[in-house]
C-alpha atoms as a PDB file:
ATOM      1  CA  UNK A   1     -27.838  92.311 -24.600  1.00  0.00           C
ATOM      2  CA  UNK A   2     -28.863  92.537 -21.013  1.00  0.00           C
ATOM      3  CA  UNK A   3     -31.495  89.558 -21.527  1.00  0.00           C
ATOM      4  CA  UNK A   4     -29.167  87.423 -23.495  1.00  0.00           C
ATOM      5  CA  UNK A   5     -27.068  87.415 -20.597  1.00  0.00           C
ATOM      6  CA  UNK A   6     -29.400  86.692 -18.500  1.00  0.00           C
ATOM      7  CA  UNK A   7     -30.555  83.727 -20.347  1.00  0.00           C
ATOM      8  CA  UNK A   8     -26.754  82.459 -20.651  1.00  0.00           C
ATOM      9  CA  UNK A   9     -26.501  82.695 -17.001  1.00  0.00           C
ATOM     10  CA  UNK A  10     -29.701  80.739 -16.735  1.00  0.00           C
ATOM     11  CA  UNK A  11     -28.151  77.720 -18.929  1.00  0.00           C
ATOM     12  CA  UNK A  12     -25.118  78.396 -16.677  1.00  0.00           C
ATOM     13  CA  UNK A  13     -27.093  78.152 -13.315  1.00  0.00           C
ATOM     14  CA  UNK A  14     -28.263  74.553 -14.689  1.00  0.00           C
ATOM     15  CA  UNK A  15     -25.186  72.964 -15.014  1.00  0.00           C
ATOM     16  CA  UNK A  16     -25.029  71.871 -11.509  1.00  0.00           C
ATOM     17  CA  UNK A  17     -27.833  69.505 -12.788  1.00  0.00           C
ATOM     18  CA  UNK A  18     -25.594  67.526 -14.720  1.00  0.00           C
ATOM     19  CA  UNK A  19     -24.114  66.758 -11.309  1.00  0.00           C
ATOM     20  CA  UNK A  20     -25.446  63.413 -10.416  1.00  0.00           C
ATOM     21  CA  UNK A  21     -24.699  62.594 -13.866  1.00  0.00           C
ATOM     22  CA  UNK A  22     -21.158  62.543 -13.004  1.00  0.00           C
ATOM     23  CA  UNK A  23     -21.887  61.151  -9.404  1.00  0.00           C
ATOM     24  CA  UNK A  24     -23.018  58.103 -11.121  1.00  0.00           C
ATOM     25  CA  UNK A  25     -19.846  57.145 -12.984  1.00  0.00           C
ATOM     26  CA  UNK A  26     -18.099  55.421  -9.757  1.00  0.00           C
ATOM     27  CA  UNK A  27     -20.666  53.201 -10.453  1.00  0.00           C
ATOM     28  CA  UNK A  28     -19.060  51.940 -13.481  1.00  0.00           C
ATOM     29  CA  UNK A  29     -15.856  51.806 -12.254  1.00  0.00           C
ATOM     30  CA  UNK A  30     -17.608  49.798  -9.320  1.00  0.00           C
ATOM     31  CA  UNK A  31     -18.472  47.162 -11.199  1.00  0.00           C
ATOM     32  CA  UNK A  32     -14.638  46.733 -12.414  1.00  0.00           C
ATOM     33  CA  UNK A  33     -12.946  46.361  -8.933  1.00  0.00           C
ATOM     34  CA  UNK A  34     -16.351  46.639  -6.421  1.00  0.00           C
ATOM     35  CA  UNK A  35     -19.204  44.009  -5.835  1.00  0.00           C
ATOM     36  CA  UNK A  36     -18.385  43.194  -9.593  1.00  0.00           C
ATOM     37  CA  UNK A  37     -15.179  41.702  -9.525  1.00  0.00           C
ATOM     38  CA  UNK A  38     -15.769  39.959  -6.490  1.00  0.00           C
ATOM     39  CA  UNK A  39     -18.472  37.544  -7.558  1.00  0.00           C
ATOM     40  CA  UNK A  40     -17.154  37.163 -11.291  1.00  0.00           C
ATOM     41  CA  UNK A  41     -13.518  35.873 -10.146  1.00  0.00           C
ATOM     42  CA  UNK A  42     -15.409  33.803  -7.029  1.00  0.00           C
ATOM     43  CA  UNK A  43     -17.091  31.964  -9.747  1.00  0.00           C
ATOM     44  CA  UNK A  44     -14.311  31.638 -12.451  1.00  0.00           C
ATOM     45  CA  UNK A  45     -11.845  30.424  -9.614  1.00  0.00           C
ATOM     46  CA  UNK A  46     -14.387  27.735  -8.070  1.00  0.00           C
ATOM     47  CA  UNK A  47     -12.294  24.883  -9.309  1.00  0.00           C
ATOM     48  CA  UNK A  48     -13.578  22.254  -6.464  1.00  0.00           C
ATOM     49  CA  UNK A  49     -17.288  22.222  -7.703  1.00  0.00           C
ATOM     50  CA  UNK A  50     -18.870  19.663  -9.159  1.00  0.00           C
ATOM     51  CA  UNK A  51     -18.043  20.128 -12.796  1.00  0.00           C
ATOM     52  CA  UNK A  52     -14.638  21.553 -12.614  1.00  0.00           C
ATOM     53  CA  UNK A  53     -11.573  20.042 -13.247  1.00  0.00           C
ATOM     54  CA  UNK A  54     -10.801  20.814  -9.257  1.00  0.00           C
ATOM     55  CA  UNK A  55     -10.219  18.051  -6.218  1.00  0.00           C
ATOM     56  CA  UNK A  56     -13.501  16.036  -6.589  1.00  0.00           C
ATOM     57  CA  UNK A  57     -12.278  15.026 -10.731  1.00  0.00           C
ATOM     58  CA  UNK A  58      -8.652  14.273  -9.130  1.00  0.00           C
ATOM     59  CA  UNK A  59     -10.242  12.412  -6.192  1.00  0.00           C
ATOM     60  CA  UNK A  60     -12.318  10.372  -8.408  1.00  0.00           C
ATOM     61  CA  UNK A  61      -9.327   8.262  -9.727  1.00  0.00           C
ATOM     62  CA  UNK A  62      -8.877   6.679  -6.652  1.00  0.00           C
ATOM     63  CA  UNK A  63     -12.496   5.993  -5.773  1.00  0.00           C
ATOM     64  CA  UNK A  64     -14.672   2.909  -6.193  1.00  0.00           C
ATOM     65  CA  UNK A  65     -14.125   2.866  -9.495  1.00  0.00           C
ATOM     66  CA  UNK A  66     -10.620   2.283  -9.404  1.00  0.00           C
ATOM     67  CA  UNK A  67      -9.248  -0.838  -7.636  1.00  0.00           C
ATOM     68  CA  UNK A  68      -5.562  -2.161  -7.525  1.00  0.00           C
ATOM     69  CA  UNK A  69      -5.579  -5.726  -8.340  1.00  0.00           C
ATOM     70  CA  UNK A  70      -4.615  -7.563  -4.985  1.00  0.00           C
ATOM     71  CA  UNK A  71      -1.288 -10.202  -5.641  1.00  0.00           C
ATOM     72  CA  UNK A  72      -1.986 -13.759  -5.798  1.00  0.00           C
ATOM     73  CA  UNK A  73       0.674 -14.824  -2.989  1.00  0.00           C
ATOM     74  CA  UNK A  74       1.060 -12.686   0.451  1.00  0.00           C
ATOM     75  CA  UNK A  75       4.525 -12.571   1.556  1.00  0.00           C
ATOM     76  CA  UNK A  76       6.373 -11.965   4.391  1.00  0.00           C
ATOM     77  CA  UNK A  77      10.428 -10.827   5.289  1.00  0.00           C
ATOM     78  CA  UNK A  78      11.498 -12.527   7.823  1.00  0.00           C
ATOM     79  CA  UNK A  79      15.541 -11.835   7.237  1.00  0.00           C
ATOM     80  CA  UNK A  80      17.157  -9.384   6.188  1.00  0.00           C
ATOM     81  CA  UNK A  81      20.944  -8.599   6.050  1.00  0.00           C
ATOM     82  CA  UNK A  82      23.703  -6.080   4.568  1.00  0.00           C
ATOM     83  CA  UNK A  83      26.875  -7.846   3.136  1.00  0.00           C
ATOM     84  CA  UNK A  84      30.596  -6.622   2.787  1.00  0.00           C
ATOM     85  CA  UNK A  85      32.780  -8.150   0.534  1.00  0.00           C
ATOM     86  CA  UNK A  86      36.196  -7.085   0.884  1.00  0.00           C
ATOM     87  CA  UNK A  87      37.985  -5.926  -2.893  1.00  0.00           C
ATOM     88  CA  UNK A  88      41.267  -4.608  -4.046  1.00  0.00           C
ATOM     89  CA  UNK A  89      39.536  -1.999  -4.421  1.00  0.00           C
ATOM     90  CA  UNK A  90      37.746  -1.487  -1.113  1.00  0.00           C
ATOM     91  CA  UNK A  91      34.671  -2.918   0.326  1.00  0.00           C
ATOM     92  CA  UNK A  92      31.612  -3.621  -1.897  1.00  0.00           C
ATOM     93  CA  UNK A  93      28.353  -3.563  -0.092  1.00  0.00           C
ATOM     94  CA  UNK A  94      25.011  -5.616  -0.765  1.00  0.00           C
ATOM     95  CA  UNK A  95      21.640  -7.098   0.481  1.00  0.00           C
ATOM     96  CA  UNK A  96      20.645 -11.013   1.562  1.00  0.00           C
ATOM     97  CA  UNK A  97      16.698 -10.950   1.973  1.00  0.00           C
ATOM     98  CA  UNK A  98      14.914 -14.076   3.105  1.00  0.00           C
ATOM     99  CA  UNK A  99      11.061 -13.811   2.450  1.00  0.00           C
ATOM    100  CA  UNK A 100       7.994 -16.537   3.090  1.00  0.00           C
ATOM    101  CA  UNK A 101       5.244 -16.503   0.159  1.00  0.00           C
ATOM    102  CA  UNK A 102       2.195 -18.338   0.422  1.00  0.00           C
ATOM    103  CA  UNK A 103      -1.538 -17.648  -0.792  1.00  0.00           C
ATOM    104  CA  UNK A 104      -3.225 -19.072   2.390  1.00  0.00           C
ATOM    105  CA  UNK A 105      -4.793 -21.912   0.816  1.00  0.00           C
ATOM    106  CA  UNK A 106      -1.829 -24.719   1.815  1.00  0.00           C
ATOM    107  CA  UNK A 107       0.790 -22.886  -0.831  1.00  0.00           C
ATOM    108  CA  UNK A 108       3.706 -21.927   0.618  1.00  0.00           C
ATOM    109  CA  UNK A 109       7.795 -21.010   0.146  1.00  0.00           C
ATOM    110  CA  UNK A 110      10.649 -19.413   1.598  1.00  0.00           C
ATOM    111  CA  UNK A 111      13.172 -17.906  -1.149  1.00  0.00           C
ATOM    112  CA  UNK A 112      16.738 -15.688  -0.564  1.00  0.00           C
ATOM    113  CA  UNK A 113      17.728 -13.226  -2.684  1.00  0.00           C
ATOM    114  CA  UNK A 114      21.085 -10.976  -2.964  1.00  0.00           C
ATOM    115  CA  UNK A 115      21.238  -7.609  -4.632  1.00  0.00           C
ATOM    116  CA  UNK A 116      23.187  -3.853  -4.554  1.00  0.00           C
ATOM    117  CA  UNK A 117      19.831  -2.244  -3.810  1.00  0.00           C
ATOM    118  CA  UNK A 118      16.954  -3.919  -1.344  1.00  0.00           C
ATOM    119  CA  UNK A 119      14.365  -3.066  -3.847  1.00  0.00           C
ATOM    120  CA  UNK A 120      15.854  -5.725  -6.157  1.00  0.00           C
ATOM    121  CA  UNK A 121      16.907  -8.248  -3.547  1.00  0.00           C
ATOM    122  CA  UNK A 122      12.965  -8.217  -2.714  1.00  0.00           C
ATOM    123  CA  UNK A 123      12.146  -9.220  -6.218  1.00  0.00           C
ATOM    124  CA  UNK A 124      14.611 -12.225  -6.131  1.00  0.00           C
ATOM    125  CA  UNK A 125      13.732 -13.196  -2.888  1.00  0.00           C
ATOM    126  CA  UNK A 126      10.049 -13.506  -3.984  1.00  0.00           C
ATOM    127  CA  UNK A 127      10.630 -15.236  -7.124  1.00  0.00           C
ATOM    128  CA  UNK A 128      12.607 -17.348  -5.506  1.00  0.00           C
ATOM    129  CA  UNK A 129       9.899 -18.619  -2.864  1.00  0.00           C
ATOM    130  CA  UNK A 130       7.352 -18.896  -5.580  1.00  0.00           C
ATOM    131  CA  UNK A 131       9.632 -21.107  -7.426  1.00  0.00           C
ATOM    132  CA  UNK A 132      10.715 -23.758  -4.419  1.00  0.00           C
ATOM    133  CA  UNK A 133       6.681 -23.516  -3.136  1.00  0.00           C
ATOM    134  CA  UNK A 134       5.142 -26.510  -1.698  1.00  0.00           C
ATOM    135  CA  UNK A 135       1.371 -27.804  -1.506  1.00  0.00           C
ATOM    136  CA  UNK A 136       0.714 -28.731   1.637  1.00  0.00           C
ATOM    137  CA  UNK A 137      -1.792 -31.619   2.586  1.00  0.00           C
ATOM    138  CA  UNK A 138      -4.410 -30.389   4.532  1.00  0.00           C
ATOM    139  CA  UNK A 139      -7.585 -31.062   5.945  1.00  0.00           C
ATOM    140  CA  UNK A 140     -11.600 -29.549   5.004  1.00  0.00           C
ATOM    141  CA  UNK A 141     -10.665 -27.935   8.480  1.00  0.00           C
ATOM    142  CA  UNK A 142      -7.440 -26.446   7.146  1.00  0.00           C
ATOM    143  CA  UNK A 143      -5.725 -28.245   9.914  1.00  0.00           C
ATOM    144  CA  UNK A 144      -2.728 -30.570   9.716  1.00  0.00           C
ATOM    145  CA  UNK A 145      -3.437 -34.210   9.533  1.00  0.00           C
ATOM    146  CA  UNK A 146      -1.029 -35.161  12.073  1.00  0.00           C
ATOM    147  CA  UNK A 147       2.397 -34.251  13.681  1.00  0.00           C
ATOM    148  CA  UNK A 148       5.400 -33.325  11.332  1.00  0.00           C
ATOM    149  CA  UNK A 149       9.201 -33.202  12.620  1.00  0.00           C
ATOM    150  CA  UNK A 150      12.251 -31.826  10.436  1.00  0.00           C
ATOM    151  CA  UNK A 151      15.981 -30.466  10.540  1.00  0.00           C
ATOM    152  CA  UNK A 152      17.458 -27.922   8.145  1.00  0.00           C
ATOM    153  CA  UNK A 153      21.000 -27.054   9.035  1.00  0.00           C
ATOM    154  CA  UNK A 154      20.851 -26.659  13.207  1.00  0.00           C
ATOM    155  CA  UNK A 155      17.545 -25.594  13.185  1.00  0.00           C
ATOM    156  CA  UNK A 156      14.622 -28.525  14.167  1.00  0.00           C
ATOM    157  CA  UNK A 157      11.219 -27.891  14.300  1.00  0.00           C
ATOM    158  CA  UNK A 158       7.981 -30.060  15.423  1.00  0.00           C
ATOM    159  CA  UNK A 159       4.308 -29.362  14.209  1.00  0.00           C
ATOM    160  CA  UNK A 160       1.596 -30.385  15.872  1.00  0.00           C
ATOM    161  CA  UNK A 161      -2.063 -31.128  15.086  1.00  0.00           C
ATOM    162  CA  UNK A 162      -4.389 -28.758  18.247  1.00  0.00           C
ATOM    163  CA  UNK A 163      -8.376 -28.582  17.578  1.00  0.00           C
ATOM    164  CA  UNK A 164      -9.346 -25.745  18.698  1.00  0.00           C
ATOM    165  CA  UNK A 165      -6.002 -24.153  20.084  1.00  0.00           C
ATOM    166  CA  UNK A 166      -5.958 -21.576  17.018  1.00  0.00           C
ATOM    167  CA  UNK A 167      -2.591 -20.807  16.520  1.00  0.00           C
ATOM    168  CA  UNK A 168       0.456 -20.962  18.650  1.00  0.00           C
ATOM    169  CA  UNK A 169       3.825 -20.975  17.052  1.00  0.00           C
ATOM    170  CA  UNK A 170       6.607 -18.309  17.300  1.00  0.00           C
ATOM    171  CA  UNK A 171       9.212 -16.751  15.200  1.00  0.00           C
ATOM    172  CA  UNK A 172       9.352 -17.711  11.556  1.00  0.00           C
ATOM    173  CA  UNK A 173       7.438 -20.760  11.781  1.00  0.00           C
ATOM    174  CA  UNK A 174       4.547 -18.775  12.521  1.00  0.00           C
ATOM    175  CA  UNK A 175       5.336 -16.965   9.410  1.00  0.00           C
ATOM    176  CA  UNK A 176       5.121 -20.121   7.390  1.00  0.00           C
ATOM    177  CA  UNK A 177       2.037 -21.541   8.837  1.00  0.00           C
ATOM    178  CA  UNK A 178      -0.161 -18.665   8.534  1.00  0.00           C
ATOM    179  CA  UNK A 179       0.727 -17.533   4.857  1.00  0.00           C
ATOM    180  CA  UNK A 180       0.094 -21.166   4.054  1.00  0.00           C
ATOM    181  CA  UNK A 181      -3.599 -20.614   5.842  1.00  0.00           C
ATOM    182  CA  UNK A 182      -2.920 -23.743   8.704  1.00  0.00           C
ATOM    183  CA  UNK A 183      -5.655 -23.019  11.443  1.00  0.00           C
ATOM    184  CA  UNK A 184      -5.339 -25.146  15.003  1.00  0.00           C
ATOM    185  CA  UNK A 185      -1.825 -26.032  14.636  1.00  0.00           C
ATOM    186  CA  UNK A 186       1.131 -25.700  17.278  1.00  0.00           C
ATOM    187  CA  UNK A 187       4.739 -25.801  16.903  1.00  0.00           C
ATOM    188  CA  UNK A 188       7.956 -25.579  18.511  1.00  0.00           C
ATOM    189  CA  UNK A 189      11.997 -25.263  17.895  1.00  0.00           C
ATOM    190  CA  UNK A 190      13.600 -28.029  19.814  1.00  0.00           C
ATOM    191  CA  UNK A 191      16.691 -26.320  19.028  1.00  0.00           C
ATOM    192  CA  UNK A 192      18.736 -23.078  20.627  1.00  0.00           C
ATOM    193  CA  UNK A 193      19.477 -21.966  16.455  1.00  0.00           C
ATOM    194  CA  UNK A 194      18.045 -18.054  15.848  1.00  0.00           C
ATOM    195  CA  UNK A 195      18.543 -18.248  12.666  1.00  0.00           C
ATOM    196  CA  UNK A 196      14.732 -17.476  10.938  1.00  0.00           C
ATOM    197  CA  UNK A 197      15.967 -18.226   7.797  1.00  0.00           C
ATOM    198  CA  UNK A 198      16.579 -21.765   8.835  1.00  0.00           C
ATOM    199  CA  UNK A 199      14.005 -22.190  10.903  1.00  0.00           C
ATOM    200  CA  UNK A 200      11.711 -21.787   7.755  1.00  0.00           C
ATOM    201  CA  UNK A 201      12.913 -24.103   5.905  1.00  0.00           C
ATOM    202  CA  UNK A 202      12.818 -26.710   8.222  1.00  0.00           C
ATOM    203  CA  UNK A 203       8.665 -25.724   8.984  1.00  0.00           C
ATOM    204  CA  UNK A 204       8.922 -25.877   4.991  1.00  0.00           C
ATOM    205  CA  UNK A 205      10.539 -29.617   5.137  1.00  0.00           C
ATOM    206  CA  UNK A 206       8.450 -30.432   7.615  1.00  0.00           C
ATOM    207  CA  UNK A 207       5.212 -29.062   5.948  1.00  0.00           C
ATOM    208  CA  UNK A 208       5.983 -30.946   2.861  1.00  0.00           C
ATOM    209  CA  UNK A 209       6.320 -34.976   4.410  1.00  0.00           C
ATOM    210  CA  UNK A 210       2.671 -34.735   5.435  1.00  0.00           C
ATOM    211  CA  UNK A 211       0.257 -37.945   4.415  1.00  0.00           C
ATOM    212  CA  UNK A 212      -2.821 -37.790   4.459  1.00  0.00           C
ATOM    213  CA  UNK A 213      -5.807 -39.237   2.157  1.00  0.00           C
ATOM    214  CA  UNK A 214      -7.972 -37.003   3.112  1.00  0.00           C
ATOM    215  CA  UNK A 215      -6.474 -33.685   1.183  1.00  0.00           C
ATOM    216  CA  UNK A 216      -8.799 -30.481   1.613  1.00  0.00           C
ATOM    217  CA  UNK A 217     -10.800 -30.095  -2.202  1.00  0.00           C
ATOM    218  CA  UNK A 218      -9.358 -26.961  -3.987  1.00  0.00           C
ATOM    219  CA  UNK A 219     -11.463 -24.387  -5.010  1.00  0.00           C
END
């Protein structure tokens, strides 16, 4: 009996060998919320590499290979105006635009249009001025064979031929000439009228009684 017991207490006295056994188990649980996790989510979460569905794959719509078609006329506002019409009901409110298309290549217009909203006045107004566009005579130089005079309403405007002056006009006038691509030209209002709206179409009127038989070759 005596050595049984001692050999029980000898299994007994090992057991603090199984120690490091246990020790070791943090290591498991480690690799759940330790050095484990960390790296495991870090790579499952890196959504802006190369193959991920992160920012560079969203950036890449708008990059070279997508490109918004450019308009074929530029235009311009050169007026623009809020309305009240009086009603038996109250007062009903609206938009006048005035706008100058042209494609700089001697193609130009000046159109209104009304509407509730701008956004829609906008549209009118530049369907109008592609409608009522002229083509203007020009020269290979883009220049203006020589001097133009015209009167719409109580604006009057004069444009003049100028090698080598670029371009020196004012207010909408200068609109008109440089959407319809004129180079070397200068004008003037010989009248006290602010009104841009008229003063367009009379650089439009005048713009269209050119002669000239030499007319630049179109493209």
């Amino acid at each position: 009996m005596t050595e049984n017991t001692k050999i029980e207490n000898t299994a007994g006295a090992s057991a603090p060998s199984a120690a490091p056994v246990r020790a070791a188990r943090p290591s498991f649980g480690g690799s759940r919320g330790g050095a484990g996790r960390g790296p495991a989510r870090g790579g499952s979460n890196n959504r802006g590499g190369a193959g991920s569905k992160g920012g560079p794959s969203r950036g890449g719509r708008g990059g070279a290979g997508f490109e918004r078609a450019r308009p074929e006329f530029d235009t311009k506002m050169i007026q623009i105006r809020r309305v009240t019409r009086v009603v038996a009901g109250g007062r009903r409110f609206s938009f006048s635009v005035a706008i100058v298309a042209g494609n700089g290549k001697g193609s130009v217009g000046v159109g209104i249009g009304k509407a509730a909203d701008t956004a829609t006045a906008i549209e009118k107004a530049t369907k109008s001025a592609k409608k009522t566009m002229i083509k203007v005579r020009l020269t290979d130089a883009m220049m203006i064979p020589h001097s133009v005079e015209a009167k719409e309403a109580s604006a009057r405007v004069i444009i003049m031929p100028a090698a080598g002056r670029g371009m020196v006009a004012g207010s909408a006038v200068r609109n008109v000439l440089e959407l319809a691509g004129i180079k070397n030209v200068r004008a003037k209002i010989l009248s006290g009228s602010k009104n841009k709206l008229n003063i367009a179409r009379a650089a439009v009127k005048a713009l269209s009684t050119l002669r000239s038989n030499k007319v630049r070759a179109e493209a």
